[in-house]
C-alpha atoms as a PDB file:
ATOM      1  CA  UNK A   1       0.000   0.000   0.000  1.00  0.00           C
ATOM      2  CA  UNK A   2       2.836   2.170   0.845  1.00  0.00           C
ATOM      3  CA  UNK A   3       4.623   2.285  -2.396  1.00  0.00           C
ATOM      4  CA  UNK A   4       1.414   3.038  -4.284  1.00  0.00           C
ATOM      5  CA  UNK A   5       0.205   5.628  -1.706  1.00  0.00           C
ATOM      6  CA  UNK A   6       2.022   8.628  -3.879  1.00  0.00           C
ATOM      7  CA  UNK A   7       0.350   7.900  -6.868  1.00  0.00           C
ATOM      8  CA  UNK A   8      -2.907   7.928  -5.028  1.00  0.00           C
ATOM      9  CA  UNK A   9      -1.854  11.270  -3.323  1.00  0.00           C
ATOM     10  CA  UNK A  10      -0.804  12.704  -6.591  1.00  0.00           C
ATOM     11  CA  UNK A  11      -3.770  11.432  -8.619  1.00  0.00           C
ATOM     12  CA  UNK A  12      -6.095  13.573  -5.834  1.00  0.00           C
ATOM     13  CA  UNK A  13      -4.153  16.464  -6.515  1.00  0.00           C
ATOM     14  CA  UNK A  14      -4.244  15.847 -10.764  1.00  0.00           C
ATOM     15  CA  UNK A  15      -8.096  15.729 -10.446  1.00  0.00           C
ATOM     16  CA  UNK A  16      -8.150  19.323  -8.596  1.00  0.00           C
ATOM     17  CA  UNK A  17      -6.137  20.214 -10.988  1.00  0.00           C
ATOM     18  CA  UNK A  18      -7.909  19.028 -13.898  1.00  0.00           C
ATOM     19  CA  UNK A  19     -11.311  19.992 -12.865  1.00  0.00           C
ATOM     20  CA  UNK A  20      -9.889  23.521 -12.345  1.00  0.00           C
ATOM     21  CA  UNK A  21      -8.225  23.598 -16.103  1.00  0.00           C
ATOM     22  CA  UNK A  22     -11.622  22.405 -17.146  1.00  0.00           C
ATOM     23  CA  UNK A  23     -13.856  25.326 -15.295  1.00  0.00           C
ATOM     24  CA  UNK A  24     -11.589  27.735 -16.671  1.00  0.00           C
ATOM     25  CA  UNK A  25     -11.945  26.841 -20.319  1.00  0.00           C
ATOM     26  CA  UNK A  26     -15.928  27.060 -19.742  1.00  0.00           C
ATOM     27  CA  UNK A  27     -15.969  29.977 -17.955  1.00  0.00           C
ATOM     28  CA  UNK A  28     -14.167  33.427 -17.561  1.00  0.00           C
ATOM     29  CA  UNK A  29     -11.577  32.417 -14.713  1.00  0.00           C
ATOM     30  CA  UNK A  30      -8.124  32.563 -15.325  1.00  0.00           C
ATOM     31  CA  UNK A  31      -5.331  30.689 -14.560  1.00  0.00           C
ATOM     32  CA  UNK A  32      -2.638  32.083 -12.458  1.00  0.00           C
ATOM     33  CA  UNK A  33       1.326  30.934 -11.820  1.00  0.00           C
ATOM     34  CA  UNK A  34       0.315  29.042  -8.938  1.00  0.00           C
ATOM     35  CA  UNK A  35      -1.786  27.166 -11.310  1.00  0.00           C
ATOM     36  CA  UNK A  36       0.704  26.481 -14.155  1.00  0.00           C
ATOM     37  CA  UNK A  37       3.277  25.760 -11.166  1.00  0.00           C
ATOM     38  CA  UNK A  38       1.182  23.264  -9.708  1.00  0.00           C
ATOM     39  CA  UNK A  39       0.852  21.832 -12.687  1.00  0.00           C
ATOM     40  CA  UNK A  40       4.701  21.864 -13.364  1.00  0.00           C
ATOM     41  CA  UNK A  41       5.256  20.386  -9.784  1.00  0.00           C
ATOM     42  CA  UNK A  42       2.800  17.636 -10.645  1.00  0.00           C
ATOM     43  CA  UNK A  43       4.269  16.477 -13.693  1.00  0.00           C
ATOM     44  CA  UNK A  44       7.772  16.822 -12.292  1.00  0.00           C
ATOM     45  CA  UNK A  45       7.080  14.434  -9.162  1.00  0.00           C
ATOM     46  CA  UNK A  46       4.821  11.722 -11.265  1.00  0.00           C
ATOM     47  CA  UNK A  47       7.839  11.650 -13.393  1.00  0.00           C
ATOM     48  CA  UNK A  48      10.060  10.927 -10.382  1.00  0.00           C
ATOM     49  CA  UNK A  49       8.121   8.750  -8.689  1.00  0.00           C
ATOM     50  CA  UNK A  50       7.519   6.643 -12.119  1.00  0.00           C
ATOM     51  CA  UNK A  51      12.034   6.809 -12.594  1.00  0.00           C
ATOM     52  CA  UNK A  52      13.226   6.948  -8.956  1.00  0.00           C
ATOM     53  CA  UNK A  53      10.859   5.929  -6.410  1.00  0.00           C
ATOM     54  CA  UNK A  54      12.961   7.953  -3.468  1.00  0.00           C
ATOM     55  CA  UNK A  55      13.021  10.799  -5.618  1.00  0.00           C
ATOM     56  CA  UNK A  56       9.802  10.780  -6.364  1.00  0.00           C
ATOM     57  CA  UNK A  57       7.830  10.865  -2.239  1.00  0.00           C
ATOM     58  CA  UNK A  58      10.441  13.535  -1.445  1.00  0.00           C
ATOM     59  CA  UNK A  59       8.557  15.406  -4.698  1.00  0.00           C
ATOM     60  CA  UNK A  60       5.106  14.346  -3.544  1.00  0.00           C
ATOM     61  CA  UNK A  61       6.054  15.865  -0.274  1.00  0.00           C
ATOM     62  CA  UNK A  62       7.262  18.781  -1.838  1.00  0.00           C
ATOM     63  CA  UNK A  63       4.588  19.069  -3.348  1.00  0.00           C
ATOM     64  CA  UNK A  64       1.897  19.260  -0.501  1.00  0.00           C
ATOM     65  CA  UNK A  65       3.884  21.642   1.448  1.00  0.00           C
ATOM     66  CA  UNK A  66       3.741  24.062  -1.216  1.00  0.00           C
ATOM     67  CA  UNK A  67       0.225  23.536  -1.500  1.00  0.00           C
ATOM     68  CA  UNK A  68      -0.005  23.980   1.890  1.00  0.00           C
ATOM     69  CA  UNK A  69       1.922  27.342   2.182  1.00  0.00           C
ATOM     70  CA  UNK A  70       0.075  28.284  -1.071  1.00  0.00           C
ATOM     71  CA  UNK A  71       3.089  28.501  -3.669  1.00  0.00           C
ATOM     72  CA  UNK A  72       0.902  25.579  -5.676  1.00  0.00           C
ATOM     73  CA  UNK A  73      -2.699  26.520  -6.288  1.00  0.00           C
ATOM     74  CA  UNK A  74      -5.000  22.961  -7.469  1.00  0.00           C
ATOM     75  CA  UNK A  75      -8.325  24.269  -6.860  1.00  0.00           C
ATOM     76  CA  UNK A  76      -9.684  26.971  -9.003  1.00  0.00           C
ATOM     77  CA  UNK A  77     -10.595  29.345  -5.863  1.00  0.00           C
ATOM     78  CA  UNK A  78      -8.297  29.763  -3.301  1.00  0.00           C
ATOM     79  CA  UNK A  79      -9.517  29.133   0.223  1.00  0.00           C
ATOM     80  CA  UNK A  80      -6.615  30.244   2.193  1.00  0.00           C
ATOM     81  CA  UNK A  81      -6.198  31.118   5.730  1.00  0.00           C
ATOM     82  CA  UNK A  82      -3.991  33.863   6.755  1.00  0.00           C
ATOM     83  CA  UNK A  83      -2.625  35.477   9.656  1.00  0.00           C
ATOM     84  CA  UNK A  84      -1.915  39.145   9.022  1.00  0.00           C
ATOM     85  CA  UNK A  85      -0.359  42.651  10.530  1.00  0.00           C
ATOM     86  CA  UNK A  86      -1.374  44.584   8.657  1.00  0.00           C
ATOM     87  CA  UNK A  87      -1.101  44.589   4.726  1.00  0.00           C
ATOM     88  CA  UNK A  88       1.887  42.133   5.961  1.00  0.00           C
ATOM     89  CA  UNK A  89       1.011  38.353   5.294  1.00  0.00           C
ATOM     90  CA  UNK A  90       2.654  36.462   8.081  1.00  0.00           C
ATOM     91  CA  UNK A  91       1.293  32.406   7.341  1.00  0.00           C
ATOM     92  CA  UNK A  92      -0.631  31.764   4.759  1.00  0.00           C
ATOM     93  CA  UNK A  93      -2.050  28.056   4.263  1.00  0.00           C
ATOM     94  CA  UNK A  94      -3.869  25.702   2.266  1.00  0.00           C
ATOM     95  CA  UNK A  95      -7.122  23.957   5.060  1.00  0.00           C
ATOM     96  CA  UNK A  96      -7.682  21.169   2.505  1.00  0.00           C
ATOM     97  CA  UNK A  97      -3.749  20.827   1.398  1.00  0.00           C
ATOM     98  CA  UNK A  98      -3.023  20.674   4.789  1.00  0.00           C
ATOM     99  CA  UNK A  99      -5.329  18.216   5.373  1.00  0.00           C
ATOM    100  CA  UNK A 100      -3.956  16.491   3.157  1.00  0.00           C
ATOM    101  CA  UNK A 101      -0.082  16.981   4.164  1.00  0.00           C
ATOM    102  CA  UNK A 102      -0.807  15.312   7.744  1.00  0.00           C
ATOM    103  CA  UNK A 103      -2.580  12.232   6.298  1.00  0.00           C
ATOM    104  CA  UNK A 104       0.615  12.014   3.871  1.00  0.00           C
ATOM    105  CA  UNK A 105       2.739  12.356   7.023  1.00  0.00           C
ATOM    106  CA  UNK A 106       0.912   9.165   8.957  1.00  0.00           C
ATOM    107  CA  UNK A 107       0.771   7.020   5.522  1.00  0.00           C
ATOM    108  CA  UNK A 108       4.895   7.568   5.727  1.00  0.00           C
ATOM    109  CA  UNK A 109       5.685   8.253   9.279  1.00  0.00           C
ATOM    110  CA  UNK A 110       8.530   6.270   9.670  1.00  0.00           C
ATOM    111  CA  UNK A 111      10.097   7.776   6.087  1.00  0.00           C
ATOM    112  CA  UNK A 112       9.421  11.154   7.269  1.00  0.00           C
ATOM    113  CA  UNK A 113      10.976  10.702  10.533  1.00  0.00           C
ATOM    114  CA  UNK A 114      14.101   9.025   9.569  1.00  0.00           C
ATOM    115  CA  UNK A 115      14.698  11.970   7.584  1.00  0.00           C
ATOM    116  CA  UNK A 116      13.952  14.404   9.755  1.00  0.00           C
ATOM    117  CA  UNK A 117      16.091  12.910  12.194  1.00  0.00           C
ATOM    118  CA  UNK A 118      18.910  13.331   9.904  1.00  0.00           C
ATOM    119  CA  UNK A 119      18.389  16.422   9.082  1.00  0.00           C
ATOM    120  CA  UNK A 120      18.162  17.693  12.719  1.00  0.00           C
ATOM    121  CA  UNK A 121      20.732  15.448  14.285  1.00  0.00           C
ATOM    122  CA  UNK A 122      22.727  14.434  11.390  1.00  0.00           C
ATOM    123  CA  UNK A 123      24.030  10.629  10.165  1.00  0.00           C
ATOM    124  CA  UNK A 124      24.564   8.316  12.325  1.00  0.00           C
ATOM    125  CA  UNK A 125      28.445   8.564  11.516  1.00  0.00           C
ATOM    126  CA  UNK A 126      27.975  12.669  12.641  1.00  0.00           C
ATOM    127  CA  UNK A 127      26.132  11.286  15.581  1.00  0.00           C
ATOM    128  CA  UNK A 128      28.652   8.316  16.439  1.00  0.00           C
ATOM    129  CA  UNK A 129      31.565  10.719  16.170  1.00  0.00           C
ATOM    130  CA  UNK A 130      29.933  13.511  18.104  1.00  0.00           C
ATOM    131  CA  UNK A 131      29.220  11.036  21.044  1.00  0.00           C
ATOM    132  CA  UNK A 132      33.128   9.629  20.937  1.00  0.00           C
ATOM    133  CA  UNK A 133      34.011  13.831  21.472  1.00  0.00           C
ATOM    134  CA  UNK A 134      32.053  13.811  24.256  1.00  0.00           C
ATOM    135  CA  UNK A 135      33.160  10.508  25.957  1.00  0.00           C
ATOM    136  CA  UNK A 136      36.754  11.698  25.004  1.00  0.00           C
ATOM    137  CA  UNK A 137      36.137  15.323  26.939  1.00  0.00           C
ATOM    138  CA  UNK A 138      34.542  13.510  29.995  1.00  0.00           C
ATOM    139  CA  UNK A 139      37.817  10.997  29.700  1.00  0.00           C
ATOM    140  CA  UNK A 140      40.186  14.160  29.773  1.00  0.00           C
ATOM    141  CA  UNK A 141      37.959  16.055  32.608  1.00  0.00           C
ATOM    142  CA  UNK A 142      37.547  13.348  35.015  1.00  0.00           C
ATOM    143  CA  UNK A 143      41.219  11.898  34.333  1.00  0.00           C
ATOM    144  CA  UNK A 144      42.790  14.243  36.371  1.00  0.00           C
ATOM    145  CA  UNK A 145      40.615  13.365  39.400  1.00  0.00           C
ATOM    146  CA  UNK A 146      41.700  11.703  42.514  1.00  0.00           C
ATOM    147  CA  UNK A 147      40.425   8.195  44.085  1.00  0.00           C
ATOM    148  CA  UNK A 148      38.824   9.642  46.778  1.00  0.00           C
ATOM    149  CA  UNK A 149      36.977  11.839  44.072  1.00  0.00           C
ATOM    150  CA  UNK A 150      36.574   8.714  41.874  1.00  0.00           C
ATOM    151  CA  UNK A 151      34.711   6.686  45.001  1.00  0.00           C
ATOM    152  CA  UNK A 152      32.224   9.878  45.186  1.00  0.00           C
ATOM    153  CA  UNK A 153      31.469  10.282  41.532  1.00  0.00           C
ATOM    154  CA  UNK A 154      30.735   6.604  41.600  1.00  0.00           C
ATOM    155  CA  UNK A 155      28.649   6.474  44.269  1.00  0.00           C
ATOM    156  CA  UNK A 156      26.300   8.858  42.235  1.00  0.00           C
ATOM    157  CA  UNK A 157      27.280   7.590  38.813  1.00  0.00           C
ATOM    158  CA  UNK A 158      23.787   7.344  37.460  1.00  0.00           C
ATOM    159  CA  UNK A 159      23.548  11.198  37.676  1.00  0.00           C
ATOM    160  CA  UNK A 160      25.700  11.578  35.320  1.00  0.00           C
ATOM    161  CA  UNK A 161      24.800  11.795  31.496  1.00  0.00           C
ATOM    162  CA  UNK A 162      25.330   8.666  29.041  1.00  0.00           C
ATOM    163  CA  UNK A 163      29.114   9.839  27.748  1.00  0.00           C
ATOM    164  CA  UNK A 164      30.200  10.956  31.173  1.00  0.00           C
ATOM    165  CA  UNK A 165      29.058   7.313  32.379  1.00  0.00           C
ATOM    166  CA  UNK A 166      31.045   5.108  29.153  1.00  0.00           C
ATOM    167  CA  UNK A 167      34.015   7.591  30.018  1.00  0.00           C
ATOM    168  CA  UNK A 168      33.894   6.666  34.257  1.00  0.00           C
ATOM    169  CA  UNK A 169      33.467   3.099  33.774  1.00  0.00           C
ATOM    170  CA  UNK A 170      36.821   2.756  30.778  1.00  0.00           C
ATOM    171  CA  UNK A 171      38.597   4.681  34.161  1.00  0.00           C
ATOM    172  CA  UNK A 172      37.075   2.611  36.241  1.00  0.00           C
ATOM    173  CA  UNK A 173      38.394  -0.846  34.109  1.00  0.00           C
ATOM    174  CA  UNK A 174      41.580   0.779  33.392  1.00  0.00           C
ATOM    175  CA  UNK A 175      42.378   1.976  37.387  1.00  0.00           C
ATOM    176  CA  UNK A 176      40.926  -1.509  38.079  1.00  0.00           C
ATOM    177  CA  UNK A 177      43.522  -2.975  36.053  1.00  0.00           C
ATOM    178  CA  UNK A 178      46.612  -0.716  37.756  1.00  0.00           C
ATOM    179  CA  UNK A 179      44.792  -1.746  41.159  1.00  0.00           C
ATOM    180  CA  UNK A 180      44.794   1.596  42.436  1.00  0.00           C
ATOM    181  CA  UNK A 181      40.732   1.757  42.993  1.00  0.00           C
ATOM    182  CA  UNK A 182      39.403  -0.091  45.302  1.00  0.00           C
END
């Protein structure tokens, strides 16, 4: 279901499209960018998701967020909701597009996440390598510390955050191995 949920998102959005295209040739509407965009944008991402499936939800996501902040127009009347100061549009957004966006977001919620947790906390190499800086800082910090400060901080060693706990317990092995902590 998951791999044909795009299309099904995509062919929603090509019928509010059409059926605009279609009111406008029988009546005295006319189309604006947002239209022809739209259209553009829906072409562009049924063409990715036909080539390079990846490619191609990132597009359909794409897609419904610019519907949803109103850069894509599929309906012939726009039904926007803004918040304003003024003559100064602050948010401007899409009801039905957005709609739309949040089912999108549960039909994919694990995609979505795992890239938004790479985009917010990086790869798991960036992560891997920022955790050994911080195990190595704790290592130089509490290396210089005596036993009888080593017996407190491991009598409360669970206060501690995750890195500053892997970096007392390889001083704890290696002191254990010199036999200097009891």
């Amino acid at each position: 279901m998951k791999a044909k949920a795009d299309y099904i998102f995509l062919a929603v959005l090509g019928i509010a499209l059409a059926i605009t295209i279609n009111t406008t040739y029988n009546s005295d509407y006319v189309l604006t960018w947002h239209h022809y965009a739209s259209l553009a944008g829906l072409l562009i991402a049924l063409l990715l998701k036909i080539v390079y499936n990846r490619a191609g939800r990132y597009a359909t996501a794409a897609i419904l967020i610019l519907g949803t902040l109103n850069i894509f127009n599929f309906q012939l009347i726009k039904t926007t909701d803004s918040f304003a100061v003024g003559s100064i549009t602050l948010v401007a957004f899409e009801p039905y597009l957005s709609v739309l966006l949040i089912i999108y977001y549960f039909v994919n919620k694990t995609a979505i996440n795992k890239v938004l947790r790479g985009v917010l906390r990086g790869s798991e190499k960036e992560q891997i390598d920022d955790h050994q800086k911080m195990v190595d800082f704790y290592l130089h910090k509490f290396g210089e510390c005596t036993q009888a400060e080593f017996v407190q901080i491991f009598k409360n060693l669970n206060a501690y955050p995750e890195p500053a706990q892997e970096a007392l317990k390889q001083l704890r092995d290696k002191y254990y191995i010199q036999g200097t902590v009891t």
